[in-house]
N, C-alpha and C. Protein backbone atom coordinates (compact mmCIF):
# COMPACT_ATOMS: atom_id res chain seq x y z
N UNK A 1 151.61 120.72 69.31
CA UNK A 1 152.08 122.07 69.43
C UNK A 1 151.12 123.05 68.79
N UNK A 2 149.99 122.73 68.96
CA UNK A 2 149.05 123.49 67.94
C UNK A 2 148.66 125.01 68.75
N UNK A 3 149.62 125.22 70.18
CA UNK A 3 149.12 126.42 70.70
C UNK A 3 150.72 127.02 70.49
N UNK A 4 151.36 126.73 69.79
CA UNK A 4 152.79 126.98 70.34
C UNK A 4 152.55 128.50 69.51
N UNK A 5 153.32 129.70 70.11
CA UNK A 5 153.33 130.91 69.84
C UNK A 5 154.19 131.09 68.19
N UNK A 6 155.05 130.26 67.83
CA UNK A 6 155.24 130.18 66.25
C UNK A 6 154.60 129.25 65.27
N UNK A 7 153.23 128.80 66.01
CA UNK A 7 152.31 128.02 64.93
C UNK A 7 153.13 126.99 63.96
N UNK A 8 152.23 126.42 63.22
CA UNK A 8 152.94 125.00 62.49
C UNK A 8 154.15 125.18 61.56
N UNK A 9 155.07 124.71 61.11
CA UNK A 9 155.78 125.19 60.48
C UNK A 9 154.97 125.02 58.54
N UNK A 10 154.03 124.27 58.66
CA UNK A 10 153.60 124.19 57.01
C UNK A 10 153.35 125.53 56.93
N UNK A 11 152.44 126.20 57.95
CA UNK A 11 151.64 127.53 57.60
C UNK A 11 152.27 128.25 57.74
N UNK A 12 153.68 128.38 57.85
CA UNK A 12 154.30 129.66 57.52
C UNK A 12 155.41 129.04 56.34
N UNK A 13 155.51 128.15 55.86
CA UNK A 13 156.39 128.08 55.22
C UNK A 13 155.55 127.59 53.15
N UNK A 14 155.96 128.58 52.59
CA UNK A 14 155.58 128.51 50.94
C UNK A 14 156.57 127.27 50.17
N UNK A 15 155.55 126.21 49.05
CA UNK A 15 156.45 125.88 48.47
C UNK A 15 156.64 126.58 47.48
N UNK A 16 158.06 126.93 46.72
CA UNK A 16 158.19 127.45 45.82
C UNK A 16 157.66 127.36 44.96
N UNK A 17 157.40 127.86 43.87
CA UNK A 17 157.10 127.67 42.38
C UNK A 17 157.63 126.88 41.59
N UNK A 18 156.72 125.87 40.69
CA UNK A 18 157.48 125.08 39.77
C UNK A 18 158.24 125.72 39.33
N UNK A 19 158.67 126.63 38.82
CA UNK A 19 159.25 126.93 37.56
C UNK A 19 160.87 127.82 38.47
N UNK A 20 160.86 127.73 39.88
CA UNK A 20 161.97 127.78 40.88
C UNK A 20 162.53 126.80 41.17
N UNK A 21 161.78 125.65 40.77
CA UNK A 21 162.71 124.62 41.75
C UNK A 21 163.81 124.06 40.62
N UNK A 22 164.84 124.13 41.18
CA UNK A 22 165.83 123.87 40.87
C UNK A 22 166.14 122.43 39.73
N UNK A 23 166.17 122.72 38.48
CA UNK A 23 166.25 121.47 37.62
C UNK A 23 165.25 121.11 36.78
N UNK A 24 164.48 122.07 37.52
CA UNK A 24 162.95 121.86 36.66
C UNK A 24 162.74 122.52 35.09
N UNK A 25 163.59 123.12 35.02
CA UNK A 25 163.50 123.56 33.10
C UNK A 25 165.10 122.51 32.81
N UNK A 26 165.66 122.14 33.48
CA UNK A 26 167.00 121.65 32.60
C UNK A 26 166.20 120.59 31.41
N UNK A 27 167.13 120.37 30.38
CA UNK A 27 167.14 119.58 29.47
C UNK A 27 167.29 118.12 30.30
N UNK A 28 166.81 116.89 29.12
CA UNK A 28 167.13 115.46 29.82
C UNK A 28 168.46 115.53 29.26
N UNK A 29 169.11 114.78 29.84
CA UNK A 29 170.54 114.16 29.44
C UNK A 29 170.18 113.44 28.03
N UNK A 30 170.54 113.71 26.85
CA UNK A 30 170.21 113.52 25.64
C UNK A 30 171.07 112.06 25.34
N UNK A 31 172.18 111.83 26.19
CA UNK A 31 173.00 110.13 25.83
C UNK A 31 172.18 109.50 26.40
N UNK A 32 171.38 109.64 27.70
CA UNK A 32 170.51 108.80 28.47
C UNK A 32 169.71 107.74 27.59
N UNK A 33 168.55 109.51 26.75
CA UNK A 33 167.76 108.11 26.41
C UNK A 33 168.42 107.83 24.85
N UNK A 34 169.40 108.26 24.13
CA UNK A 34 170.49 107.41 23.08
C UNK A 34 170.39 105.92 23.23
N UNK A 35 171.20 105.96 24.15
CA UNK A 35 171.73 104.79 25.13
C UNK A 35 170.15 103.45 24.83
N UNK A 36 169.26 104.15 25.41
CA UNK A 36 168.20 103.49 25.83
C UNK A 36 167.71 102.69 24.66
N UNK A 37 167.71 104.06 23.53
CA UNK A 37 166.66 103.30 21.90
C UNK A 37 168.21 102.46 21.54
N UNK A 38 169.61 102.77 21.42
CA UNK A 38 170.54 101.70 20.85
C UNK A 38 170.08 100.45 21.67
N UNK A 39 170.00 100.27 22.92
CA UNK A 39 169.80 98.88 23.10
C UNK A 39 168.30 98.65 23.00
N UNK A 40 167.44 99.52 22.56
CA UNK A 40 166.63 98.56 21.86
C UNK A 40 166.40 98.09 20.72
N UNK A 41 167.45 98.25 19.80
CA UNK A 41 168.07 97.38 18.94
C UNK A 41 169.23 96.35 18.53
N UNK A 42 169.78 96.64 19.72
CA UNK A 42 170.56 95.62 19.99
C UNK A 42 172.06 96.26 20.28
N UNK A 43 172.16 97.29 19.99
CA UNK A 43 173.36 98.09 20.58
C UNK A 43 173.76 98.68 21.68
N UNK A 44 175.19 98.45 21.90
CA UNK A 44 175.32 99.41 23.25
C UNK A 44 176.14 100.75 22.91
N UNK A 45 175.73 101.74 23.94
CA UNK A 45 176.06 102.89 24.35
C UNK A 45 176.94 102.84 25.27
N UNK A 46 178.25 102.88 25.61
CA UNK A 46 178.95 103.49 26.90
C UNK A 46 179.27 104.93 27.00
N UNK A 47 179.34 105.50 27.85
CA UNK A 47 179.94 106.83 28.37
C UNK A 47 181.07 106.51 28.46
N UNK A 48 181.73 107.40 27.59
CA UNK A 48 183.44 107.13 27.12
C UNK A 48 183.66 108.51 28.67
N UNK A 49 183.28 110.00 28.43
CA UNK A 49 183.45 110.92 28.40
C UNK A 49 182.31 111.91 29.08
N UNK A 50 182.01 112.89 29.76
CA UNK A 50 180.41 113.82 30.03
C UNK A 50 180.09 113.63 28.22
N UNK A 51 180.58 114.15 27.31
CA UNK A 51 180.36 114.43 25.91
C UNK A 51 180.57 113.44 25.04
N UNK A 52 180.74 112.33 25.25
CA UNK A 52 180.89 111.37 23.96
C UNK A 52 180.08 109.84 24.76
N UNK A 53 179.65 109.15 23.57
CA UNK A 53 179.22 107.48 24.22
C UNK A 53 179.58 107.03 22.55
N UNK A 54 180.52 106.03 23.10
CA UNK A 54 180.98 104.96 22.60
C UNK A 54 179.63 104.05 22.17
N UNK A 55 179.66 103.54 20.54
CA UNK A 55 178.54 103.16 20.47
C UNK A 55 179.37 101.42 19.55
N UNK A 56 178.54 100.51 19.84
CA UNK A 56 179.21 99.65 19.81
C UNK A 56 178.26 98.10 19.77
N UNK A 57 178.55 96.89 19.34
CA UNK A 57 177.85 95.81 19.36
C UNK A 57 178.60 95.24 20.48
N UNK A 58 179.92 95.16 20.84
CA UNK A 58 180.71 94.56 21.81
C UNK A 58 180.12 94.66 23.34
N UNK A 59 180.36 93.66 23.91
CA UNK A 59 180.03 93.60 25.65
C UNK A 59 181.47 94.17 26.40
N UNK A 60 181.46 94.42 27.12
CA UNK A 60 182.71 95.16 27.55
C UNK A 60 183.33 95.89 27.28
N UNK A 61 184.14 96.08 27.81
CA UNK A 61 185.85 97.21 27.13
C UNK A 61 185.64 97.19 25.76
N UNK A 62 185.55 98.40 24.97
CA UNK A 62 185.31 98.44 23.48
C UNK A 62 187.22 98.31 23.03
N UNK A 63 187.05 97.90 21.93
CA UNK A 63 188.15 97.80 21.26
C UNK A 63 188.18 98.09 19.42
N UNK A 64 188.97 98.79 18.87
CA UNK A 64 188.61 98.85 17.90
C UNK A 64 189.14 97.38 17.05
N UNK A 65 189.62 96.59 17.17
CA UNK A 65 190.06 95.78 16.60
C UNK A 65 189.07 94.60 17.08
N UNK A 66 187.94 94.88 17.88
CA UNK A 66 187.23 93.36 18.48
C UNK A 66 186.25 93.91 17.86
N UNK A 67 185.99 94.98 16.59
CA UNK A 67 184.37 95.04 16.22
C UNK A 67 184.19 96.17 16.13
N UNK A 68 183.20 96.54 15.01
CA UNK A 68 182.38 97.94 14.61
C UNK A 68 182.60 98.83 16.14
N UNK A 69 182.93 99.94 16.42
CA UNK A 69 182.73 100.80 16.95
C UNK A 69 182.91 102.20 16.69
N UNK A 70 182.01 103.10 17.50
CA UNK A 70 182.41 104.69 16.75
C UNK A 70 181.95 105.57 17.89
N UNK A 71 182.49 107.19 18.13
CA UNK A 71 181.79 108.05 19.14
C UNK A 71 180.62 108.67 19.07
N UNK A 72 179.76 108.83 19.37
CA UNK A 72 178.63 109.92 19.32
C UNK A 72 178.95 111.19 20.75
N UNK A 73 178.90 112.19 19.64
CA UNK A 73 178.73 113.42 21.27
C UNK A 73 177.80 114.37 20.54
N UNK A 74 177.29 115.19 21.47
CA UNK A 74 175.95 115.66 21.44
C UNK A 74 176.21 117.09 21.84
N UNK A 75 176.07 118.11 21.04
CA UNK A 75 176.20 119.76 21.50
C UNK A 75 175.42 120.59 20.77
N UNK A 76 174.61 121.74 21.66
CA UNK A 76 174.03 122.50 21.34
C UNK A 76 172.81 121.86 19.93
N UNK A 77 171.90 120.82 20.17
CA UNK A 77 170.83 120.46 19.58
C UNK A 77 171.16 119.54 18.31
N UNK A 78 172.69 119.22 18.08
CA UNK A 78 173.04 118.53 17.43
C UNK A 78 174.10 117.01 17.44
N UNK A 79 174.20 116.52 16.85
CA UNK A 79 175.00 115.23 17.65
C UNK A 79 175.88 115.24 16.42
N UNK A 80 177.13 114.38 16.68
CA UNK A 80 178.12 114.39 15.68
C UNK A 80 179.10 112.89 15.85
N UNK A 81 179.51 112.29 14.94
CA UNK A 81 179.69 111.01 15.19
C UNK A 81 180.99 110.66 14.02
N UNK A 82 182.07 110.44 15.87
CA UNK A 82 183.46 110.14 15.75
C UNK A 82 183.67 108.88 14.77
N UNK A 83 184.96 108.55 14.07
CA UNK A 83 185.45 107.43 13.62
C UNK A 83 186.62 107.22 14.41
N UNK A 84 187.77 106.34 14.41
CA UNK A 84 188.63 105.84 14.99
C UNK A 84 189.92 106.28 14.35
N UNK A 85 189.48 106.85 12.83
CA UNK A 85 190.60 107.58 11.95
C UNK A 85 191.55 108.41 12.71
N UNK A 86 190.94 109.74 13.18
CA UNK A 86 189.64 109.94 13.60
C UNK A 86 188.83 110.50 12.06
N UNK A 87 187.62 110.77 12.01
CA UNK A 87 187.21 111.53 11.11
C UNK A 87 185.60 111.93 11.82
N UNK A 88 185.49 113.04 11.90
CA UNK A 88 184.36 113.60 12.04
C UNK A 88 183.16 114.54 10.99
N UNK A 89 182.12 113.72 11.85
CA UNK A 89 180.64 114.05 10.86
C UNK A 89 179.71 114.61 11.94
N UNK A 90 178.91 115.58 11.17
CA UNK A 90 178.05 116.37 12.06
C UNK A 90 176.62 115.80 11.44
N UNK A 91 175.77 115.53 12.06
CA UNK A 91 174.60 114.88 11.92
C UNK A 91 173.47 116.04 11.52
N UNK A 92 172.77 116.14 10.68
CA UNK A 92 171.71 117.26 10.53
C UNK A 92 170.33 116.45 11.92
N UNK A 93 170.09 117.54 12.06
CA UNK A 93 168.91 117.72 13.51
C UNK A 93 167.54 116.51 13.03
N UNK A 94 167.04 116.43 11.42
CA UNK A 94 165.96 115.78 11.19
C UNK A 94 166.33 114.26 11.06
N UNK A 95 167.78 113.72 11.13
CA UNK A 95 168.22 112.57 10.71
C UNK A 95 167.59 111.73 12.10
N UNK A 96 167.66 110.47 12.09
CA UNK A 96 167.29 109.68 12.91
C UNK A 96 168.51 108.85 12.86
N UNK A 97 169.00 109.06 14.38
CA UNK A 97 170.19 108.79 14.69
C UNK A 97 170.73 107.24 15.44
N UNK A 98 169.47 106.76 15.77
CA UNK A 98 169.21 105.29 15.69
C UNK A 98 169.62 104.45 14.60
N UNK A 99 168.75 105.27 13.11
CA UNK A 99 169.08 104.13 12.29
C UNK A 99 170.54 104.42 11.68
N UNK A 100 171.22 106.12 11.90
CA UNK A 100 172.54 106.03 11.60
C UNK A 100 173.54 104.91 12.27
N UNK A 101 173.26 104.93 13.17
CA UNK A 101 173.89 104.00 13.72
C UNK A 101 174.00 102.71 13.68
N UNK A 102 172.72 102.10 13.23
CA UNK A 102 172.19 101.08 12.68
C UNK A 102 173.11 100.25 11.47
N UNK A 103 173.12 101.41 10.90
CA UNK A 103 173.56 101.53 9.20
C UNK A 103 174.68 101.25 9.40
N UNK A 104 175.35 102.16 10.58
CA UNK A 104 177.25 102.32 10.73
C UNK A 104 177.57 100.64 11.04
N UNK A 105 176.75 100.13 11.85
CA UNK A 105 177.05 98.84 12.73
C UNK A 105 177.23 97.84 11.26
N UNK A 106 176.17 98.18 10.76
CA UNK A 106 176.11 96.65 9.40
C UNK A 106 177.61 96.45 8.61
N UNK A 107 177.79 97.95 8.41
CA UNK A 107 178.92 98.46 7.64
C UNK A 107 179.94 97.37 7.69
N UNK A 108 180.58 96.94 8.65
CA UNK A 108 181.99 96.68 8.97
C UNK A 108 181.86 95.60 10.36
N UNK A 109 182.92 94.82 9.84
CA UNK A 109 183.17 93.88 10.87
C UNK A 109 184.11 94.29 12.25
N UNK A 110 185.15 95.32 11.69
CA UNK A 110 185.90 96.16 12.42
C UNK A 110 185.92 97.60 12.63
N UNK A 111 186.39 98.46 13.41
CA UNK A 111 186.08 99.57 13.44
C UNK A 111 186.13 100.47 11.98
N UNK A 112 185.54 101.54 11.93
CA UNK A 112 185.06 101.80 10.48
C UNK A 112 186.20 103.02 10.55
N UNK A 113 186.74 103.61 9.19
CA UNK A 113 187.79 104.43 9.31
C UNK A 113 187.37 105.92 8.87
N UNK A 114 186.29 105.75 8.18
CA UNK A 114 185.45 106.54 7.66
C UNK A 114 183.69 106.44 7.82
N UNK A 115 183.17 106.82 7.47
CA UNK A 115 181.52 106.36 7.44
C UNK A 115 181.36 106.34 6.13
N UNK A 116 180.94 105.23 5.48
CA UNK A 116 180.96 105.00 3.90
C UNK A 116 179.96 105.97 3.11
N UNK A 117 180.06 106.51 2.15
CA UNK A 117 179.66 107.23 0.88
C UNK A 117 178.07 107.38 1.21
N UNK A 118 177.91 106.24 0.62
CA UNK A 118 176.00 105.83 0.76
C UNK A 118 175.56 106.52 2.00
N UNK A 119 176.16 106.46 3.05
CA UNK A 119 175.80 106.53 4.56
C UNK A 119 175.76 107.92 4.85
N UNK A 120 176.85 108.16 4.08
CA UNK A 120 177.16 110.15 4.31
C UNK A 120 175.91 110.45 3.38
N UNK A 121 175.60 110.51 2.38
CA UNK A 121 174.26 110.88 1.42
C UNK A 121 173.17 110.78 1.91
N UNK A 122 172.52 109.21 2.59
CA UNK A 122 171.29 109.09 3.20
C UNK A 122 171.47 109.97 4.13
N UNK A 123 171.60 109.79 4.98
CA UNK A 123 171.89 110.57 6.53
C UNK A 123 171.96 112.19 6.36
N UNK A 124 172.97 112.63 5.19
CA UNK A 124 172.91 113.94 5.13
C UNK A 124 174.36 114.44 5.96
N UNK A 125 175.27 113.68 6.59
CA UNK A 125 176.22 114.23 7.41
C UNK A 125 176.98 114.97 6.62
N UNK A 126 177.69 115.68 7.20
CA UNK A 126 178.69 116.72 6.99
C UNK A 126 179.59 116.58 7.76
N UNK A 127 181.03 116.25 6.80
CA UNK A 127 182.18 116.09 7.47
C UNK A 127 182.73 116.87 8.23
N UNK A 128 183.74 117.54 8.60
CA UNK A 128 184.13 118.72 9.42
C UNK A 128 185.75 118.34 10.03
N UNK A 129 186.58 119.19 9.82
CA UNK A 129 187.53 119.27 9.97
C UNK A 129 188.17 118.77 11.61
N UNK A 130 189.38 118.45 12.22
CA UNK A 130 189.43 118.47 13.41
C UNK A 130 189.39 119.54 14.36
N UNK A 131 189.75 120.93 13.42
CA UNK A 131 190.00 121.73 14.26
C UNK A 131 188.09 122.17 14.80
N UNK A 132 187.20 122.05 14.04
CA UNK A 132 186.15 122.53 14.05
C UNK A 132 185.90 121.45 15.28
N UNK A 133 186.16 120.50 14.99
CA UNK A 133 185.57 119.75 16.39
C UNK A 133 186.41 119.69 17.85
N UNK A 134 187.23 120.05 17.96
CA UNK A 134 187.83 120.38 18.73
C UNK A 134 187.18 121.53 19.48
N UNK A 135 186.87 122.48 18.50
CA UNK A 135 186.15 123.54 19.13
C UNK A 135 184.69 123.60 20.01
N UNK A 136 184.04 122.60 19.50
CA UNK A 136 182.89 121.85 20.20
C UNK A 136 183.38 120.97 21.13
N UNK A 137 184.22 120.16 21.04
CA UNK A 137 184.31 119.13 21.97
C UNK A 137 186.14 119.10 22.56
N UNK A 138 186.46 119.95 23.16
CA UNK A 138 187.71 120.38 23.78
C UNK A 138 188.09 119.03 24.58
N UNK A 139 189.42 119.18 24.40
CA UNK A 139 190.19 117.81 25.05
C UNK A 139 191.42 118.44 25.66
N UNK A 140 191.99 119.69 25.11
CA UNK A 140 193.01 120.31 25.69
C UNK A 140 193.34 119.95 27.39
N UNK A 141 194.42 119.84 28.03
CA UNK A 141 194.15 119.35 29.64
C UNK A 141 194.41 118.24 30.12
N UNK A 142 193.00 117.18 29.66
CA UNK A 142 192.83 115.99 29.62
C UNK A 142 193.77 115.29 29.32
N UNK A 143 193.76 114.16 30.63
CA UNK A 143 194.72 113.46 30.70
C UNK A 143 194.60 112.15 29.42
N UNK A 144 195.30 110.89 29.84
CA UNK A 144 195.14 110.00 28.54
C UNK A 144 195.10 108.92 29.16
């Protein structure tokens, strides 16, 4: 069709601009690569939730009574990490959240009710009330 009176369609048609195409500034999914460094230490990550992964040594269906488990959810550049109490801790941004987790796993044979003393000090967490987390991580709605 190289005589056709509307010429090729490449030469009239522009690709957009990187910085247009759609997805191209989003953030990575920050549980993705979580997920990825826990099992390269031997832990798993499930997606409980869009906002929380279940972090865990267990294969399957987590249970709190079959073994260490706890939530991690991730908002606005910071991550914060559920107990089963419940009790919530907000993680400071420079902590390395691998080896928190690390640490949480050794802790306890069963789910942990708290995050122990030592653990809150190294790490640097900061506890936080429910209502404060609620406010970050809304459940209102949600079914059960």
């Amino acid at each position: 069709m190289a005589g056709s009176r509307f010429g090729r369609i490449s030469d009239r048609l522009d690709a957009p601009p990187l910085s247009r195409i759609p997805g191209r500034d989003m953030q990575p999914d920050p549980y993705i690569a979580l997920t990825k460094s826990l099992a390269a230490v031997g832990l798993t990550g499930q997606r409980n939730r869009p906002d929380q992964l279940i972090v865990t040594a267990q294969q399957g269906p987590v249970w709190p009574n079959k073994g260490n488990s706890f939530w991690l959810s991730y908002n606005q550049g910071l991550w914060y990490l559920s107990t089963w109490l419940p009790a919530y801790y907000r993680v400071p941004a420079n902590q390395d959240v691998v080896g928190l987790c690390s640490a949480c796993m050794a802790v306890e044979a069963s789910a942990m009710s708290r995050v122990p003393a030592d653990i809150v000090t190294r790490f640097q967490l900061q506890e936080i009330d429910d209502r404060q987390y609620e406010r970050l991580f809304p459940t209102e709605g949600e079914g059960d």
